[in-house]
Protein backbone atom coordinates (compact mmCIF):
# COMPACT_ATOMS: atom_id res chain seq x y z
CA UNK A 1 2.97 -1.03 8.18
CA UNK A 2 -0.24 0.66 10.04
CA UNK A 3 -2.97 -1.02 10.53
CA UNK A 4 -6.24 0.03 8.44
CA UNK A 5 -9.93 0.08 9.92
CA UNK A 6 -12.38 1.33 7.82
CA UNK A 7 -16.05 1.16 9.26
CA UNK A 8 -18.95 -0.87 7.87
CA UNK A 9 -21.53 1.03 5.87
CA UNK A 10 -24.60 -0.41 3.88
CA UNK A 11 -22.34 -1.58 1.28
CA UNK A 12 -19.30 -2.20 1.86
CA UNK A 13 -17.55 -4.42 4.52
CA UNK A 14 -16.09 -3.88 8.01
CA UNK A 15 -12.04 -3.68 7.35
CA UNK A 16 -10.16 -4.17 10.10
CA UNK A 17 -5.96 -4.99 8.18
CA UNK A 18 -3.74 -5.12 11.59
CA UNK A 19 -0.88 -5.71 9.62
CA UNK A 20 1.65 -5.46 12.75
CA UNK A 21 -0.62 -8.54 14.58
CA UNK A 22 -0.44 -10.40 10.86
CA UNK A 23 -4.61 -10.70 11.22
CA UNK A 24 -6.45 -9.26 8.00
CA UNK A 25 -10.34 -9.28 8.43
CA UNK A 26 -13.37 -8.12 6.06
CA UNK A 27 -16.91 -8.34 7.68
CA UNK A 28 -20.39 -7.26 6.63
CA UNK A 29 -21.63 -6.77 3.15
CA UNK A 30 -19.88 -5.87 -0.10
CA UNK A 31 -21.27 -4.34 -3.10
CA UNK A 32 -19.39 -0.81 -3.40
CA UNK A 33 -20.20 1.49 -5.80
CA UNK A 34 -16.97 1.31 -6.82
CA UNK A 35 -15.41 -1.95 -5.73
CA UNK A 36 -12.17 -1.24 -7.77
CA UNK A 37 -11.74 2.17 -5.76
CA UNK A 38 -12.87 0.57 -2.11
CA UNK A 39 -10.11 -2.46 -2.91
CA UNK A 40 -7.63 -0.90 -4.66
CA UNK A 41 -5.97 0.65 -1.28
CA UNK A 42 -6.14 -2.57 0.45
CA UNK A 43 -4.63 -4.74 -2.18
CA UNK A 44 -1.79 -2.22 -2.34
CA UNK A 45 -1.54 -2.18 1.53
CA UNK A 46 -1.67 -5.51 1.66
CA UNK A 47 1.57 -6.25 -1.66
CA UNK A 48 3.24 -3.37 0.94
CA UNK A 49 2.96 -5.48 3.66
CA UNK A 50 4.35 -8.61 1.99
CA UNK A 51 7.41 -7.06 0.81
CA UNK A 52 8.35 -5.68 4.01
CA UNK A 53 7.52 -8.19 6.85
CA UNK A 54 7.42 -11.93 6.84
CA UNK A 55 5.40 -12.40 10.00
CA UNK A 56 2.57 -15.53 9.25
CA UNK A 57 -0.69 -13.53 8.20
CA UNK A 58 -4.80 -14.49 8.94
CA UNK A 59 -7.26 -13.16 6.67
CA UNK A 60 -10.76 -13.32 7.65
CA UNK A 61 -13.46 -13.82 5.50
CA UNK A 62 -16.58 -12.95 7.11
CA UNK A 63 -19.38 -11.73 4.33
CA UNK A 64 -22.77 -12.20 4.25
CA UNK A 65 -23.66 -11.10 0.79
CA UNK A 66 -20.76 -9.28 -2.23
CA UNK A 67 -21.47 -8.87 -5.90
CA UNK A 68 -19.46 -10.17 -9.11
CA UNK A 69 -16.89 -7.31 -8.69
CA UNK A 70 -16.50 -8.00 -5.24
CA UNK A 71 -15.68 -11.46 -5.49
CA UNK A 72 -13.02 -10.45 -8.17
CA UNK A 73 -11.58 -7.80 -5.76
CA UNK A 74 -11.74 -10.69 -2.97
CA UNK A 75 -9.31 -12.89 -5.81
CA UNK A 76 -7.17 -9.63 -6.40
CA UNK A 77 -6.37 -10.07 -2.61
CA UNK A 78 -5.86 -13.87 -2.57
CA UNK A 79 -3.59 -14.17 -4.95
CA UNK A 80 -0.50 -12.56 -3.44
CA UNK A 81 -1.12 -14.18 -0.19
CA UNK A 82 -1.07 -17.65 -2.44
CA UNK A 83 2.26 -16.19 -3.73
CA UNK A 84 3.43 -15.43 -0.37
CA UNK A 85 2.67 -18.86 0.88
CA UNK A 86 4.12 -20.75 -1.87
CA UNK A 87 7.36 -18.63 -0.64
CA UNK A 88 7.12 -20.05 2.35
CA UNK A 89 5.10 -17.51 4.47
CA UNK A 90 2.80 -19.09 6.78
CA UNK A 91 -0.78 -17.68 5.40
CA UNK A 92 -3.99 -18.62 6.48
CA UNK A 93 -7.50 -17.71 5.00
CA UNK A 94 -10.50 -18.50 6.82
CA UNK A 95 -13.80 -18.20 4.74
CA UNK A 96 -16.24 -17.53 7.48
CA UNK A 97 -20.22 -18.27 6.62
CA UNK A 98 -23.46 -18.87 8.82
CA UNK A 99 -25.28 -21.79 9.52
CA UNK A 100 -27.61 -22.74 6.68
CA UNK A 101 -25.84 -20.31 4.13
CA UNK A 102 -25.38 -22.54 1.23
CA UNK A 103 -24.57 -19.48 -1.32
CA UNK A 104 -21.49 -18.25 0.32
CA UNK A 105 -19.96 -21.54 1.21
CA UNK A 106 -20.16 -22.59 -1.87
CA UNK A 107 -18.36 -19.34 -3.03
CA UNK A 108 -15.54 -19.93 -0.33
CA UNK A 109 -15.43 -23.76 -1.65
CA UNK A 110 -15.31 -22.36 -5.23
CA UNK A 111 -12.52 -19.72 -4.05
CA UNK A 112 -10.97 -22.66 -1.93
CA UNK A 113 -10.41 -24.36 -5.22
CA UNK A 114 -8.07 -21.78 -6.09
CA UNK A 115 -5.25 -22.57 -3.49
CA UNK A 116 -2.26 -24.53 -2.93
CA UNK A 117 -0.28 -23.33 -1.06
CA UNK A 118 -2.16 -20.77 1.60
CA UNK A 119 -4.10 -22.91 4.09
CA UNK A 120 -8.09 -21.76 3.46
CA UNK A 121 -10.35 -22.67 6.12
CA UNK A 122 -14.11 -23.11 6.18
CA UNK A 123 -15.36 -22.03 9.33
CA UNK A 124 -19.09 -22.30 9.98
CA UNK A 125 -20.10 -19.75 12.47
CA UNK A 126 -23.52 -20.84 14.36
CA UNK A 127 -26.02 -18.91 15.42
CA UNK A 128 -26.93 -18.21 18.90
């Protein structure tokens, strides 16, 4: 499986999917014009990857702001790596927000809520 970096624009996220390392990261901002279109080649990437390789997997969560379509792309991609886990892959998803951000840990807690099987992690990243 290659690995898939797409840069950051001013609407949709940094993706950085390094299958072959197992370490899955979105960064930035997300409100495509097209979130179905932006996602879509990820979240088949990403089914790929779990069929073919069993290696434990990381997924990063590191937005600042996404829209309603967005967050349902974000649960497109969560759910197979909650299948995967409850397989018994080792799958870890670390919601990533900045101090003082109320609005998108509460989103990762509400996302959180969805899991139990894939460890999900709140990280709180401080400012320097």
């Amino acid at each position: 499986m290659d690995r898939i970096q797409i840069p950051a624009t001013s609407r949709s996220p940094l993706v950085d999917f390094d299958f072959p390392a197992g370490r899955l990261l979105l960064r930035g901002e997300s409100y495509p014009e097209d979130a179905a279109a932006f996602y879509g080649p990820l979240l088949q990437a990403l089914r790929a990857c779990l069929e073919e390789e069993a290696t434990p997997l990381t997924f990063e969560v590191a937005l600042s702001y996404f829209n309603s379509s967005s967050a349902k792309a974000l649960m497109n991609l969560f759910m197979p790596l909650e299948e995967a886990a409850e397989e018994g892959r080792a799958v870890t998803i670390r919601w990533l927000y900045a101090e003082g951000d109320d609005t998108i840990a509460e989103a990762g807690e509400d996302f959180a809520a969805d899991f139990s099987h894939a460890q999900f992690e709140m990280v709180q990243e401080t400012t320097a």
